[in-house]
PDB file of N, CA and C in Angstrom:
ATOM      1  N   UNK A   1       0.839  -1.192   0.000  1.00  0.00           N
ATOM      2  CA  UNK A   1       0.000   0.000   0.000  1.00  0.00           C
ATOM      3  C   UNK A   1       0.879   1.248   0.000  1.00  0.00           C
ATOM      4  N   UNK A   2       0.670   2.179  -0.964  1.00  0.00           N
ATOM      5  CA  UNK A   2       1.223   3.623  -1.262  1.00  0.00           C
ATOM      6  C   UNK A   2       0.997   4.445   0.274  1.00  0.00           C
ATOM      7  N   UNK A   3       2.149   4.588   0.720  1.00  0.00           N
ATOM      8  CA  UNK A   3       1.775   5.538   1.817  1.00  0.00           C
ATOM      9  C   UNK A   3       2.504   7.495   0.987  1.00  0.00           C
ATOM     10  N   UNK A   4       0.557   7.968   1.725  1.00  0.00           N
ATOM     11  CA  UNK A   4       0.537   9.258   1.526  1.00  0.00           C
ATOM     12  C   UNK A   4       1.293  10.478   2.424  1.00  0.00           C
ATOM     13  N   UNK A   5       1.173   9.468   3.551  1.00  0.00           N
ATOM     14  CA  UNK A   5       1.939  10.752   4.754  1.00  0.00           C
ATOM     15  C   UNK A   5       3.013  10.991   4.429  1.00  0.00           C
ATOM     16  N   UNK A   6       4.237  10.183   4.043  1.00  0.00           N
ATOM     17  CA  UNK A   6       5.968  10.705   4.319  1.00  0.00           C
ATOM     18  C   UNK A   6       5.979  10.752   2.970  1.00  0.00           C
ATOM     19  N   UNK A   7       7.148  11.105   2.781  1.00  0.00           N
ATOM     20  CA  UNK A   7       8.152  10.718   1.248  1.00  0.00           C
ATOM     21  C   UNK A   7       8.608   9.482   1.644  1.00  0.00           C
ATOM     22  N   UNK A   8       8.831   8.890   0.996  1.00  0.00           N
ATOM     23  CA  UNK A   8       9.091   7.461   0.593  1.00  0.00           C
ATOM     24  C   UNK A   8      10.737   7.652   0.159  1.00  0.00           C
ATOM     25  N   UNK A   9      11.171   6.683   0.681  1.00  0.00           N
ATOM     26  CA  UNK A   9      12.829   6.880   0.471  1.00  0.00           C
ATOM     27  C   UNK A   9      13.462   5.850  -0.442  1.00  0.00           C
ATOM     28  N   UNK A  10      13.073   5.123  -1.652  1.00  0.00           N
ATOM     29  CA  UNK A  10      13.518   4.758  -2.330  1.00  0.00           C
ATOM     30  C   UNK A  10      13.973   5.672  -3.598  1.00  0.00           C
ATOM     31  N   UNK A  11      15.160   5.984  -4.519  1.00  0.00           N
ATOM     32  CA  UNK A  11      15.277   6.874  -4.890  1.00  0.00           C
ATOM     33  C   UNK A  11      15.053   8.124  -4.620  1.00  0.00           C
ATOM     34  N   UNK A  12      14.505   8.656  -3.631  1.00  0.00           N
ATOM     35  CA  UNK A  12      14.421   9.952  -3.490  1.00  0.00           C
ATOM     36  C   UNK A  12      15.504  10.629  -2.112  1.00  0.00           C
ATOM     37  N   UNK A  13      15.369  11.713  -2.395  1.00  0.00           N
ATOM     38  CA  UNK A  13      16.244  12.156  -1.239  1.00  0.00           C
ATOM     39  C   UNK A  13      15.652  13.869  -1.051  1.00  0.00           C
ATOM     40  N   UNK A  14      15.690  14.201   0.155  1.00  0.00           N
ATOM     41  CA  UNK A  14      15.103  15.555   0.626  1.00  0.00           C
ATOM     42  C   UNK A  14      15.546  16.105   1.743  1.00  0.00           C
ATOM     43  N   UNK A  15      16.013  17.875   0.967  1.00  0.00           N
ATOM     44  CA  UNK A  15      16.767  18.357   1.607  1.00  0.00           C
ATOM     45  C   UNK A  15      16.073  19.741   1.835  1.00  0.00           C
ATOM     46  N   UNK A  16      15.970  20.206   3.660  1.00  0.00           N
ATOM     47  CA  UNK A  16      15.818  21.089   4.167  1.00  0.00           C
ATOM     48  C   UNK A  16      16.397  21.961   4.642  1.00  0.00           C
ATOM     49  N   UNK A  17      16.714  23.391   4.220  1.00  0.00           N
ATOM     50  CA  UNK A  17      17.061  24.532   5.341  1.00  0.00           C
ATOM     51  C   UNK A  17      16.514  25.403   4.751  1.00  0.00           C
ATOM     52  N   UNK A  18      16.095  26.125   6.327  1.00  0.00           N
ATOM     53  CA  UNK A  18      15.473  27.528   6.450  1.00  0.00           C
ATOM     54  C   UNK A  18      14.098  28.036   5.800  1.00  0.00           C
ATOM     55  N   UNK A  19      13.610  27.036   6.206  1.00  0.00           N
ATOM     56  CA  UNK A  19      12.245  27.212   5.358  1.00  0.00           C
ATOM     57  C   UNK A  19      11.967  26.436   4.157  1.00  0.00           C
ATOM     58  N   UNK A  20      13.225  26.406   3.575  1.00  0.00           N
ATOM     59  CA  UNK A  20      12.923  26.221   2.210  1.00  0.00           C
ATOM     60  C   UNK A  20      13.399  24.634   2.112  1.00  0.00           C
ATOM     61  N   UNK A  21      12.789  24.066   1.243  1.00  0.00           N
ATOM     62  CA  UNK A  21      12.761  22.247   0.630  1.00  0.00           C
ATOM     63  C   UNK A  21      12.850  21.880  -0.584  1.00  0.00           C
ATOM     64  N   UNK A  22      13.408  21.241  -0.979  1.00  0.00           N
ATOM     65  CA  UNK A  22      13.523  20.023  -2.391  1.00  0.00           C
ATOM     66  C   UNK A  22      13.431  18.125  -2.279  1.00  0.00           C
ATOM     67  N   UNK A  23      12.421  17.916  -2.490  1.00  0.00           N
ATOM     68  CA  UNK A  23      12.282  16.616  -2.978  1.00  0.00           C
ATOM     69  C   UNK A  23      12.852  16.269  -4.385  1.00  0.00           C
ATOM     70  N   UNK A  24      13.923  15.251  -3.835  1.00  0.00           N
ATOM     71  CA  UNK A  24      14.484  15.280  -5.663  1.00  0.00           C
ATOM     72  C   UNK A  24      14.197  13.595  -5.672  1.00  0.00           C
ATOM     73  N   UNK A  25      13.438  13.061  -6.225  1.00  0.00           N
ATOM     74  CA  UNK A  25      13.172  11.834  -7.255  1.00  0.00           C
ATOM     75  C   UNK A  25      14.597  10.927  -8.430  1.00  0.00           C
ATOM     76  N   UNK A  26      15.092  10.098  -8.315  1.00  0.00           N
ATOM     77  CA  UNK A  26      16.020  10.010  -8.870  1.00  0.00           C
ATOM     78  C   UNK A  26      16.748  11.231  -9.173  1.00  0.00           C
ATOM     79  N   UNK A  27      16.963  12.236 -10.301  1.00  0.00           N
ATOM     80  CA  UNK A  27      17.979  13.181 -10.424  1.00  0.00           C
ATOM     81  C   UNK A  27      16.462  14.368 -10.358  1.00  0.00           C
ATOM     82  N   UNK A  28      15.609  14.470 -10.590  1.00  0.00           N
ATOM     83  CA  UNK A  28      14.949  15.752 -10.480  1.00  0.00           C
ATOM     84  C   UNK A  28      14.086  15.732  -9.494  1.00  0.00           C
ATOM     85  N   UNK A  29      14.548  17.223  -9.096  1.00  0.00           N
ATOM     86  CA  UNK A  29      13.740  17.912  -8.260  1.00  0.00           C
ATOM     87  C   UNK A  29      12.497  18.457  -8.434  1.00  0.00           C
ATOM     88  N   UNK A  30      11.469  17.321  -8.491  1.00  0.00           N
ATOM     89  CA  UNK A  30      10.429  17.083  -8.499  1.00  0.00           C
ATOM     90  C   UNK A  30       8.964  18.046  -7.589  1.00  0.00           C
ATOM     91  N   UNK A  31       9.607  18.237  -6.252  1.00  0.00           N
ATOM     92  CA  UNK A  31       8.919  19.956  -5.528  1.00  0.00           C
ATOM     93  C   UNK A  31       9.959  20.584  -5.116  1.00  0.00           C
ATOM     94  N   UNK A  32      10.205  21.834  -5.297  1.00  0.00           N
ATOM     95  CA  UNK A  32      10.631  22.457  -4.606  1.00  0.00           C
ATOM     96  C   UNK A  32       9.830  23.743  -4.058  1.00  0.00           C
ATOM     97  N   UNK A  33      10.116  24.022  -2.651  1.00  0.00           N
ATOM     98  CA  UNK A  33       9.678  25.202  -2.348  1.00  0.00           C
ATOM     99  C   UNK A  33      10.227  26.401  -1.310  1.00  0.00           C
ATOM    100  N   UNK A  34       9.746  27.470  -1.531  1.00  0.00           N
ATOM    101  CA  UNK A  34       9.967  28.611  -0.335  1.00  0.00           C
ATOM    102  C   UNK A  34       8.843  29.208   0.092  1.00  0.00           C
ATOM    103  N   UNK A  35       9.545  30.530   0.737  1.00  0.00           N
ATOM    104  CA  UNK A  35       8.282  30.942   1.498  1.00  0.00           C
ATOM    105  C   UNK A  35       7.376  31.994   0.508  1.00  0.00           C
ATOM    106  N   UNK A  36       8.046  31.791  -1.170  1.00  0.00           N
ATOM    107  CA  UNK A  36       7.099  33.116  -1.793  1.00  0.00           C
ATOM    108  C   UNK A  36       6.730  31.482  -2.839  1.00  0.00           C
ATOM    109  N   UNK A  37       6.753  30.600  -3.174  1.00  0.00           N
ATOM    110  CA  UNK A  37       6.608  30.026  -4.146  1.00  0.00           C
ATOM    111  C   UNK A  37       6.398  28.273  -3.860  1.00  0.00           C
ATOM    112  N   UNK A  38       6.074  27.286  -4.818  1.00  0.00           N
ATOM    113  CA  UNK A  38       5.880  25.804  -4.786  1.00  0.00           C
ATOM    114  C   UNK A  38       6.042  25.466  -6.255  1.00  0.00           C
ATOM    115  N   UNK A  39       7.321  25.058  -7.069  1.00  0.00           N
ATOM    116  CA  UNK A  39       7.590  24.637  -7.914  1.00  0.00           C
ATOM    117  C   UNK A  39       7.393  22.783  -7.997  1.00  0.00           C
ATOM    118  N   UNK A  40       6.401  22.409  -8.351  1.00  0.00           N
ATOM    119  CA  UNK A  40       6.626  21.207  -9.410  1.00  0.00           C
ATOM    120  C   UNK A  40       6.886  20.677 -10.595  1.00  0.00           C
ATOM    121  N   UNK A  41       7.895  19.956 -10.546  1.00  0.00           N
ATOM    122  CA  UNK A  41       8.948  19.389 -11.951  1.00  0.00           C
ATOM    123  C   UNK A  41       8.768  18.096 -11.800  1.00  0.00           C
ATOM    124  N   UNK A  42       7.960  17.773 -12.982  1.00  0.00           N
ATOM    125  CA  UNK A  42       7.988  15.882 -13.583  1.00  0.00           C
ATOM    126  C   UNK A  42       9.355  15.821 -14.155  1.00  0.00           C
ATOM    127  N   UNK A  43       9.941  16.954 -14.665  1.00  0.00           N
ATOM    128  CA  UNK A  43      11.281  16.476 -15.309  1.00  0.00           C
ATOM    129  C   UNK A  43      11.121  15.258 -16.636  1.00  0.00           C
ATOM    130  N   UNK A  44       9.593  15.450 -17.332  1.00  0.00           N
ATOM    131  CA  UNK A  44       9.110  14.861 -18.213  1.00  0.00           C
ATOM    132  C   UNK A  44       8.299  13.214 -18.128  1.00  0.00           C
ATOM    133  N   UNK A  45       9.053  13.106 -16.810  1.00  0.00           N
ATOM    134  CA  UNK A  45       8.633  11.978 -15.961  1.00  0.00           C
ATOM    135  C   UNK A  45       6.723  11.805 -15.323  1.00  0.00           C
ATOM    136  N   UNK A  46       6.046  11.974 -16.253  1.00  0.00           N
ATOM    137  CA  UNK A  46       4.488  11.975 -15.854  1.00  0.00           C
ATOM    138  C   UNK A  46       3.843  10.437 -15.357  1.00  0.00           C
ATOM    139  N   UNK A  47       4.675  10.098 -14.007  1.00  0.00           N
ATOM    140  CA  UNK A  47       4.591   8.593 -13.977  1.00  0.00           C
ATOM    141  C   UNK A  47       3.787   8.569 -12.840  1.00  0.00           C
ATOM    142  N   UNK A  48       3.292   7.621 -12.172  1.00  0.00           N
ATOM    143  CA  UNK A  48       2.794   7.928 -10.879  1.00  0.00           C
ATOM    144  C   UNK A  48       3.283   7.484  -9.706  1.00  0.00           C
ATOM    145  N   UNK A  49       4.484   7.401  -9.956  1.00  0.00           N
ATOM    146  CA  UNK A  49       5.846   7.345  -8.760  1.00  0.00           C
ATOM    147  C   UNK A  49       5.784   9.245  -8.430  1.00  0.00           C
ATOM    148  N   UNK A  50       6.054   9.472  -9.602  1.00  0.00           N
ATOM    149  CA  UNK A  50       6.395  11.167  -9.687  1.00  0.00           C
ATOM    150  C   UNK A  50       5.195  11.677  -8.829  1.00  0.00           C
ATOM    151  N   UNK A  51       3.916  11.584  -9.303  1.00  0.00           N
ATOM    152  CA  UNK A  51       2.550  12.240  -8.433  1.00  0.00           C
ATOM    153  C   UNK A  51       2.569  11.266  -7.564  1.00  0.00           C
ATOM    154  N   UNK A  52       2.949  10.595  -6.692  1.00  0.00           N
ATOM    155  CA  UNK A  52       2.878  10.077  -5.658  1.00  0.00           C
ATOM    156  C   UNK A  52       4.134  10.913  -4.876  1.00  0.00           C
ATOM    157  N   UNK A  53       5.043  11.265  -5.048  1.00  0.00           N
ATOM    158  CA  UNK A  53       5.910  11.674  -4.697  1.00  0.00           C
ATOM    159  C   UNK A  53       5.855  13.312  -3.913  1.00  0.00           C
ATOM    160  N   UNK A  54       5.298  13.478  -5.308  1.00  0.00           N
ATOM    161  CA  UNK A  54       4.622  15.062  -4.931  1.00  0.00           C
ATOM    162  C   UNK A  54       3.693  15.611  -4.232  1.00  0.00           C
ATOM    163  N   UNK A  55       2.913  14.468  -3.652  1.00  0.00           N
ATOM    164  CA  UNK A  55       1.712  14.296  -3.002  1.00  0.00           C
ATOM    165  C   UNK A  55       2.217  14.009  -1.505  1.00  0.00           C
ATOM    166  N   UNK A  56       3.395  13.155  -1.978  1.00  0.00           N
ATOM    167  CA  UNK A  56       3.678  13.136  -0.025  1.00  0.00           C
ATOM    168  C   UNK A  56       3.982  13.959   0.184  1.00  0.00           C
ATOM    169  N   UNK A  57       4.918  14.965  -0.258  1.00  0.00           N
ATOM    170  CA  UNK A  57       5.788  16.071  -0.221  1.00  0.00           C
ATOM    171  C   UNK A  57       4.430  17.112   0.291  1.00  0.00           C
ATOM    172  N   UNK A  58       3.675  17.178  -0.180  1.00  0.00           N
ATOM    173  CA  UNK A  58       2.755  17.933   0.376  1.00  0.00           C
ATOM    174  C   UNK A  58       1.768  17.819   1.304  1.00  0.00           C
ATOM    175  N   UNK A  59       1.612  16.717   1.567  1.00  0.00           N
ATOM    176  CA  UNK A  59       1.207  16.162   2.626  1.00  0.00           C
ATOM    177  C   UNK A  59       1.911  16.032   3.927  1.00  0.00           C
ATOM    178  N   UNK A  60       3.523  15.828   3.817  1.00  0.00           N
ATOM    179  CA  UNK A  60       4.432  15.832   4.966  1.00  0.00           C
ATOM    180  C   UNK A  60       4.565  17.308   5.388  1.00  0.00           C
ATOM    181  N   UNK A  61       4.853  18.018   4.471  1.00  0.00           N
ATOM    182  CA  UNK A  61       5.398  19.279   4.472  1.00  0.00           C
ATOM    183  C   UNK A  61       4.071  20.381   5.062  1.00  0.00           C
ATOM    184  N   UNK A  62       3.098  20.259   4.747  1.00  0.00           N
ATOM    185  CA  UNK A  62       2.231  21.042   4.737  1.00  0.00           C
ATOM    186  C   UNK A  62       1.781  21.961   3.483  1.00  0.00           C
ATOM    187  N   UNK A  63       1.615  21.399   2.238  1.00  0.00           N
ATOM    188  CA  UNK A  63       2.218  22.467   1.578  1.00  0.00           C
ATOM    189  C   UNK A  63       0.444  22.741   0.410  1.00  0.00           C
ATOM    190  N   UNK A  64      -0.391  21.741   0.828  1.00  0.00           N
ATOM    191  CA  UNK A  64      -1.415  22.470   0.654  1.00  0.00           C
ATOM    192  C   UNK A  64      -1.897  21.807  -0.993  1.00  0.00           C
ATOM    193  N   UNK A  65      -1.532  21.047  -1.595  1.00  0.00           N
ATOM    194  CA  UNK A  65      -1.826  21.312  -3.200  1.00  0.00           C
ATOM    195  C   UNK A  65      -2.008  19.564  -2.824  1.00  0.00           C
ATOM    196  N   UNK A  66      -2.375  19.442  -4.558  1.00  0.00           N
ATOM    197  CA  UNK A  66      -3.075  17.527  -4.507  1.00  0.00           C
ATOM    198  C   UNK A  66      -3.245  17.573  -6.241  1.00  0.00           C
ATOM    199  N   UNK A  67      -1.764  17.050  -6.425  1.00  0.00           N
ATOM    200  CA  UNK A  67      -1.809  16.350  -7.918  1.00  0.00           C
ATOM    201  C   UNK A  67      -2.498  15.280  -8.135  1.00  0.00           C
ATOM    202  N   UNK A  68      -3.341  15.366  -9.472  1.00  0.00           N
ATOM    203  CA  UNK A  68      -4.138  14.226  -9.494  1.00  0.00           C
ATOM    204  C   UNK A  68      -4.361  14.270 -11.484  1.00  0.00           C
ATOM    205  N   UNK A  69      -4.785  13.006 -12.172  1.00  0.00           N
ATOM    206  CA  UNK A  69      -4.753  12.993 -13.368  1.00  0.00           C
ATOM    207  C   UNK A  69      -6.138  12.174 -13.739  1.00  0.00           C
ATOM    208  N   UNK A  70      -6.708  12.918 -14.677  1.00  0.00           N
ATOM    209  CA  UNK A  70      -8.158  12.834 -15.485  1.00  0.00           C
ATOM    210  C   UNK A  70      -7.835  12.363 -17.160  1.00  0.00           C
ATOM    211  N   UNK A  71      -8.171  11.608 -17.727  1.00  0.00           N
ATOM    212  CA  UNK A  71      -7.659  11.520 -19.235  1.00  0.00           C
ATOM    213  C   UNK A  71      -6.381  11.896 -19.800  1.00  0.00           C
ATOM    214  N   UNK A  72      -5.799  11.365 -18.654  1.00  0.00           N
ATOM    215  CA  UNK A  72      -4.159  11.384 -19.532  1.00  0.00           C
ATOM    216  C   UNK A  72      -3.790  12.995 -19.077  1.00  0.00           C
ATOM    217  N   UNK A  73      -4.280  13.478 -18.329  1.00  0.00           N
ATOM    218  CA  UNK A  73      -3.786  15.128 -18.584  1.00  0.00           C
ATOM    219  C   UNK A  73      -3.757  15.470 -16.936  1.00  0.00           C
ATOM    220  N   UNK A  74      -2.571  16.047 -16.662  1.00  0.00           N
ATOM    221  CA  UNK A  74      -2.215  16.322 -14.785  1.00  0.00           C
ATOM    222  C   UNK A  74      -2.958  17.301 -14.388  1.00  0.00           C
ATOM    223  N   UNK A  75      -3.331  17.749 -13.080  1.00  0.00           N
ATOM    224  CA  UNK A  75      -4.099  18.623 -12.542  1.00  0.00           C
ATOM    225  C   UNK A  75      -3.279  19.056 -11.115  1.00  0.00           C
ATOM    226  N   UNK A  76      -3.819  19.539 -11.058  1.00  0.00           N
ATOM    227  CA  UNK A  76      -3.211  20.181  -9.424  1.00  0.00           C
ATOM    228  C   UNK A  76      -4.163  20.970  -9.232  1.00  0.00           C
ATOM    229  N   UNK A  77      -5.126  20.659  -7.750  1.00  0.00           N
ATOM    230  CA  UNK A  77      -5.533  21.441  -6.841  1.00  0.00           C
ATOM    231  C   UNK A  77      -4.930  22.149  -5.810  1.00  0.00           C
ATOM    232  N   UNK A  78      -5.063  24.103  -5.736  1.00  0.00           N
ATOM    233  CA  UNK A  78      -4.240  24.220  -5.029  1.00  0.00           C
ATOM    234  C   UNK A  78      -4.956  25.636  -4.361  1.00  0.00           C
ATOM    235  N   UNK A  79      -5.457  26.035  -3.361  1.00  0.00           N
ATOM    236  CA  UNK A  79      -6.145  26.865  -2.441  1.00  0.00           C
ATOM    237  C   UNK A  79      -7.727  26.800  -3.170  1.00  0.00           C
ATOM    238  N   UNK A  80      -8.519  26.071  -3.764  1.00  0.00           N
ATOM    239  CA  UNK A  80      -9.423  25.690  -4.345  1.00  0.00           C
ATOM    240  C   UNK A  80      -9.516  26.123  -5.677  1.00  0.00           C
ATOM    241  N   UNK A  81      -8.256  25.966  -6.244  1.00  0.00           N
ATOM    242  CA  UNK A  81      -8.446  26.381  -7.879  1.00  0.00           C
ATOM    243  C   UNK A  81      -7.779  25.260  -8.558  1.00  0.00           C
ATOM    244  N   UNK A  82      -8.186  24.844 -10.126  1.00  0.00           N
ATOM    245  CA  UNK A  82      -7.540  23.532 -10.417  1.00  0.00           C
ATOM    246  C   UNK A  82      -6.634  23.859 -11.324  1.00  0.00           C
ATOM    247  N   UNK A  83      -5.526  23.916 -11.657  1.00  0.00           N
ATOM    248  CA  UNK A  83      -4.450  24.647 -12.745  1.00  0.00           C
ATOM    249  C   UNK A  83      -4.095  22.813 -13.264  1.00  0.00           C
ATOM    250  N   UNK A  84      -4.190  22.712 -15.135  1.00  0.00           N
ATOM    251  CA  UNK A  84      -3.483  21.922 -15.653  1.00  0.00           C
ATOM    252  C   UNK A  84      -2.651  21.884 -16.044  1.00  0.00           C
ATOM    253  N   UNK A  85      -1.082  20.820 -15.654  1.00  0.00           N
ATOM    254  CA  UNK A  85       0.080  21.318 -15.997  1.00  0.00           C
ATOM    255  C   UNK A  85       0.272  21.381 -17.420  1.00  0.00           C
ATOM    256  N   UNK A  86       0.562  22.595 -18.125  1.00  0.00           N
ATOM    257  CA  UNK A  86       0.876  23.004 -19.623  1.00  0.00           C
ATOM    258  C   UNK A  86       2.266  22.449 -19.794  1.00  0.00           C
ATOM    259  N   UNK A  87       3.082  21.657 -18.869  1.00  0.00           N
ATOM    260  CA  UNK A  87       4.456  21.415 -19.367  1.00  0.00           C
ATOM    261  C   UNK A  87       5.022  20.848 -18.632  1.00  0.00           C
ATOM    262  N   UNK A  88       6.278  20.506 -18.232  1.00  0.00           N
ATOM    263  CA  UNK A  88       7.162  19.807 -17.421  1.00  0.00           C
ATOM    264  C   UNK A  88       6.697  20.372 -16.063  1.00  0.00           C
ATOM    265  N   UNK A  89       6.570  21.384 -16.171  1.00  0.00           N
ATOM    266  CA  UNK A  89       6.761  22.019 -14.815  1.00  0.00           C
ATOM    267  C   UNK A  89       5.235  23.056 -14.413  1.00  0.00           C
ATOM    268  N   UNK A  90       5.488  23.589 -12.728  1.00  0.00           N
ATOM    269  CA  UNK A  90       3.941  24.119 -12.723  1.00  0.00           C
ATOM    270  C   UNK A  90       4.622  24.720 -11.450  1.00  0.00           C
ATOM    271  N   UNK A  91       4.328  26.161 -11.453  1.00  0.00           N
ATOM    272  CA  UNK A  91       5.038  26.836 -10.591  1.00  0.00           C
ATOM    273  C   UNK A  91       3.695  27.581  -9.435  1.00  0.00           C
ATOM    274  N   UNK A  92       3.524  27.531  -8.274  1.00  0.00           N
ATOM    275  CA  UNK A  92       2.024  27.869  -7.437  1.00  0.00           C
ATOM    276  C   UNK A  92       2.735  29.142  -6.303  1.00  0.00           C
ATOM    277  N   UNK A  93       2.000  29.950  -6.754  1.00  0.00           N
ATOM    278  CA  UNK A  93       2.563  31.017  -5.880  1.00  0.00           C
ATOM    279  C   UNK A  93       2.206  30.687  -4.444  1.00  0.00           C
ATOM    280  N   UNK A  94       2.800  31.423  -3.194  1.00  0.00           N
ATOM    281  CA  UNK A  94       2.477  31.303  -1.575  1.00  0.00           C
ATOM    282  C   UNK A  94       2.039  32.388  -1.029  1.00  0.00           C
ATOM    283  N   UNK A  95       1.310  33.183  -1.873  1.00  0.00           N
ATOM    284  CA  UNK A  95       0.704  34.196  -1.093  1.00  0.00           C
ATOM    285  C   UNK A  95      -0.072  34.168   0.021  1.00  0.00           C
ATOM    286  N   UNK A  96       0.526  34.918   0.952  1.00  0.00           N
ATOM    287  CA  UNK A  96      -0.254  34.716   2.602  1.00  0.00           C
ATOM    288  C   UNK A  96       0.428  33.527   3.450  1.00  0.00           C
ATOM    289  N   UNK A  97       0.909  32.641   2.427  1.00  0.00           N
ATOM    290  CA  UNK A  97       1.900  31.674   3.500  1.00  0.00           C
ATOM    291  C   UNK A  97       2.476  32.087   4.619  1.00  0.00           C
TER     292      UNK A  97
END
């Protein structure tokens, strides 16, 4: 069973200071974030290791968002708005964080 709470430590590795975090997935850094921003990178990788990954990350972290995929095409819920990723990457601002 996929656990949602932690990051999962096979291939991945995650590194914290000062607020700020990176979950990196084999070689990409798959979330990163600070206190103005929340960058997610499939790094072309649209697998569901990757959105599982990104999902703990936000779930451990606190970080508020919930990747999820409808007909082949990624989504991200994130302060109740649904943005589809247009590309490798999907950048969520932290306003009020």
């Amino acid at each position: 069973m996929e656990r949602y709470n932690t990051v999962c430590a096979h291939k991945t590795n995650v590194m914290l200071t000062n607020g700020m975090g990176t979950v990196i997935y084999h070689s990409t850094p798959v979330v990163h974030w600070d206190k103005d921003k929340i960058v997610l990178d499939t790094g072309g990788w649209f697998t569901k290791t990757t959105k599982l990954r990104m999902n703990q990350a936000s779930n451990q972290y606190g970080l508020g968002y919930s990747v999820y995929q409808k007909a082949h095409q990624w989504y991200v819920e994130y302060r109740g708005q649904v943005r589809a990723f247009d590309g490798m990457m999907l950048t969520l601002e932290r306003e009020g964080a």
